[in-house]
N, C-alpha and C. Protein backbone atom coordinates (compact mmCIF):
# COMPACT_ATOMS: atom_id res chain seq x y z
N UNK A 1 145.23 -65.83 156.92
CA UNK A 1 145.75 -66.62 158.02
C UNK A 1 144.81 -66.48 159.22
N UNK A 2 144.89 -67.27 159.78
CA UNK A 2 143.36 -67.59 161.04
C UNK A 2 144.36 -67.08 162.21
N UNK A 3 143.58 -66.10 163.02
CA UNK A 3 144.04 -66.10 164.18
C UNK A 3 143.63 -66.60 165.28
N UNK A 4 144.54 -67.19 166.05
CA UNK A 4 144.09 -68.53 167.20
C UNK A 4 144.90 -67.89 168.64
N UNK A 5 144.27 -68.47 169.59
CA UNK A 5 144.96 -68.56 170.46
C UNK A 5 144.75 -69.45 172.00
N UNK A 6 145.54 -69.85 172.64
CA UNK A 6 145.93 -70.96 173.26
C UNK A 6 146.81 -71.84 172.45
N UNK A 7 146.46 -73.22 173.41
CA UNK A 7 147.44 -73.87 172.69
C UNK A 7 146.85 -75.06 171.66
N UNK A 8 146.49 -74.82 170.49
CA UNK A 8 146.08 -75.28 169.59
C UNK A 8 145.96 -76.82 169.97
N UNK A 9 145.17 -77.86 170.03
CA UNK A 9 144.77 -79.19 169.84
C UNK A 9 145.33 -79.84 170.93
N UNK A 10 146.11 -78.89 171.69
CA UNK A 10 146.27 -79.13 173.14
C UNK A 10 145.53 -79.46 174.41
N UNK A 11 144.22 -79.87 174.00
CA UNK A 11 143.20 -79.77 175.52
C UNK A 11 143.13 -81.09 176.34
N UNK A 12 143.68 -81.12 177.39
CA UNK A 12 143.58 -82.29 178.34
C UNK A 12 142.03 -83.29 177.55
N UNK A 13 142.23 -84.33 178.09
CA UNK A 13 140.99 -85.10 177.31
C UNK A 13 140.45 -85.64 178.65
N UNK A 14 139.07 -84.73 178.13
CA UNK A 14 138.01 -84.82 179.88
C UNK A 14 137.47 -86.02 179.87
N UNK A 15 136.88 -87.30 178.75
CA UNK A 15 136.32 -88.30 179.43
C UNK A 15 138.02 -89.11 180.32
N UNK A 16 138.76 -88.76 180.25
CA UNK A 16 140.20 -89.91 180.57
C UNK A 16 140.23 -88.93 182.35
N UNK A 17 140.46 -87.97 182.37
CA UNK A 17 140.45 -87.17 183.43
C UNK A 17 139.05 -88.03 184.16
N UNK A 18 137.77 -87.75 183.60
CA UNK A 18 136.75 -88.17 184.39
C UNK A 18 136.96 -89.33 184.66
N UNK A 19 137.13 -90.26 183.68
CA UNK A 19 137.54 -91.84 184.04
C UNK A 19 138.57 -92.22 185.64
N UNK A 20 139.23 -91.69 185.21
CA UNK A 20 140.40 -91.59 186.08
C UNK A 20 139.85 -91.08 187.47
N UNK A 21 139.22 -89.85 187.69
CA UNK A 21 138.48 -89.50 188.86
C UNK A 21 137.51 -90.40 189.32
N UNK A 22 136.93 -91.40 188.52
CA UNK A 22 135.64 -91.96 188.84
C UNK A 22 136.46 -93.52 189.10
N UNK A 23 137.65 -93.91 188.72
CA UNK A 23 138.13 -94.66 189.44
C UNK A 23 138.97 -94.70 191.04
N UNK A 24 138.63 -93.39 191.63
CA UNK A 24 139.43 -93.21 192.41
C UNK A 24 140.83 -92.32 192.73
N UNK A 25 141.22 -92.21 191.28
CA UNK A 25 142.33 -91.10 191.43
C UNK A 25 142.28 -89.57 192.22
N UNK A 26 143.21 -89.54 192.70
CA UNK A 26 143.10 -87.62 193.08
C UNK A 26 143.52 -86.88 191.75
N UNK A 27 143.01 -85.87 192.21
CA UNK A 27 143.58 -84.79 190.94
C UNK A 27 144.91 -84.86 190.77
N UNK A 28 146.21 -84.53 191.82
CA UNK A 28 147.38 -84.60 191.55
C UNK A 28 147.96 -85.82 191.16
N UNK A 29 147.48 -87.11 191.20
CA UNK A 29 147.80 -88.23 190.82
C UNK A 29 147.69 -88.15 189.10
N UNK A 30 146.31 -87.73 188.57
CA UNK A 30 145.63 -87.34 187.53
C UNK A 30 146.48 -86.42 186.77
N UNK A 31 146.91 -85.47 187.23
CA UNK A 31 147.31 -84.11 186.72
C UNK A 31 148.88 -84.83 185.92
N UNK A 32 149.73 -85.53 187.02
CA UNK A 32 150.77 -86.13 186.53
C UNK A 32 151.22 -87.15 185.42
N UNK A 33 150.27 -87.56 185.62
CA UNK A 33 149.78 -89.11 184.56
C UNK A 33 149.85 -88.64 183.45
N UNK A 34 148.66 -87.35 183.18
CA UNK A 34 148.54 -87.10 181.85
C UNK A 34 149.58 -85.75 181.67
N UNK A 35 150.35 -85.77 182.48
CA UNK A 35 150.98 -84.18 182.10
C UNK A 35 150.62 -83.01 181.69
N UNK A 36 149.76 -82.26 182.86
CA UNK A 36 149.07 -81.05 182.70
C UNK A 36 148.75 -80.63 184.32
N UNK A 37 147.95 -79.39 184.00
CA UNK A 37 148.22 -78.66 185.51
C UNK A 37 146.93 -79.39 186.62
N UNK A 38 147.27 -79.24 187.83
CA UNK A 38 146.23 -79.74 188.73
C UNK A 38 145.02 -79.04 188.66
N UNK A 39 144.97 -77.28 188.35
CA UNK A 39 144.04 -76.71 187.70
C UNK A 39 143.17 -76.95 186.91
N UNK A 40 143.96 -77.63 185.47
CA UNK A 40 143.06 -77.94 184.62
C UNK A 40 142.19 -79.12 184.53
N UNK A 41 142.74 -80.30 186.16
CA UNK A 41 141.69 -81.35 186.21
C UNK A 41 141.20 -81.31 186.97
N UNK A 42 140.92 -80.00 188.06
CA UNK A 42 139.80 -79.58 188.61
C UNK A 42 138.73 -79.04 187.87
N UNK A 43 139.47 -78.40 186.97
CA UNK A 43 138.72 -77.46 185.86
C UNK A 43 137.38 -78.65 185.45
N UNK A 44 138.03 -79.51 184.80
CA UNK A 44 137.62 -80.56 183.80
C UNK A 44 136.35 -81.13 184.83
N UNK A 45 136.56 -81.74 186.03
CA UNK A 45 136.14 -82.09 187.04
C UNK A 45 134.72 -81.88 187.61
N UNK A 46 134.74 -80.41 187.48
CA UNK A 46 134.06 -79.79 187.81
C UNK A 46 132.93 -79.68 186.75
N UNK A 47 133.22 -79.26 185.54
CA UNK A 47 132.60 -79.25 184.21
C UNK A 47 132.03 -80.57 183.98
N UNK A 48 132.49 -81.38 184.47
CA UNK A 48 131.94 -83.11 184.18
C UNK A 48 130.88 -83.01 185.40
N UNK A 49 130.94 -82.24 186.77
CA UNK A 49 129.80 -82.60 187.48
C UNK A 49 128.53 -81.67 187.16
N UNK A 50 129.05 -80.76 186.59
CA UNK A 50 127.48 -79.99 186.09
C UNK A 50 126.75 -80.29 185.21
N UNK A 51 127.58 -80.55 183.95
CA UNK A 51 127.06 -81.49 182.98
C UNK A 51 126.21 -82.28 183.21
């Protein structure tokens, strides 16, 4: 048996987050939409501008 952890196949989906930011959305607008934390689309956010 594989041991895992988080939440399995659960990961916010960063081009829709980026999309969404690059149309203008705020994060908390963002965060709600897709139902997940404001954290994790800063997270995402951020990772899309270093990239």
């Amino acid at each position: 048996m594989a041991s895992t952890k988080g939440r399995d196949g659960l990961s916010p989906d960063r081009e829709k987050v980026l999309e969404l930011h690059k149309a203008g959305k705020g994060p908390s607008a963002i965060a709600k939409g897709l139902k997940i934390g404001r954290s994790s689309v800063y997270r995402l956010i951020n990772a899309g501008d270093a990239a």
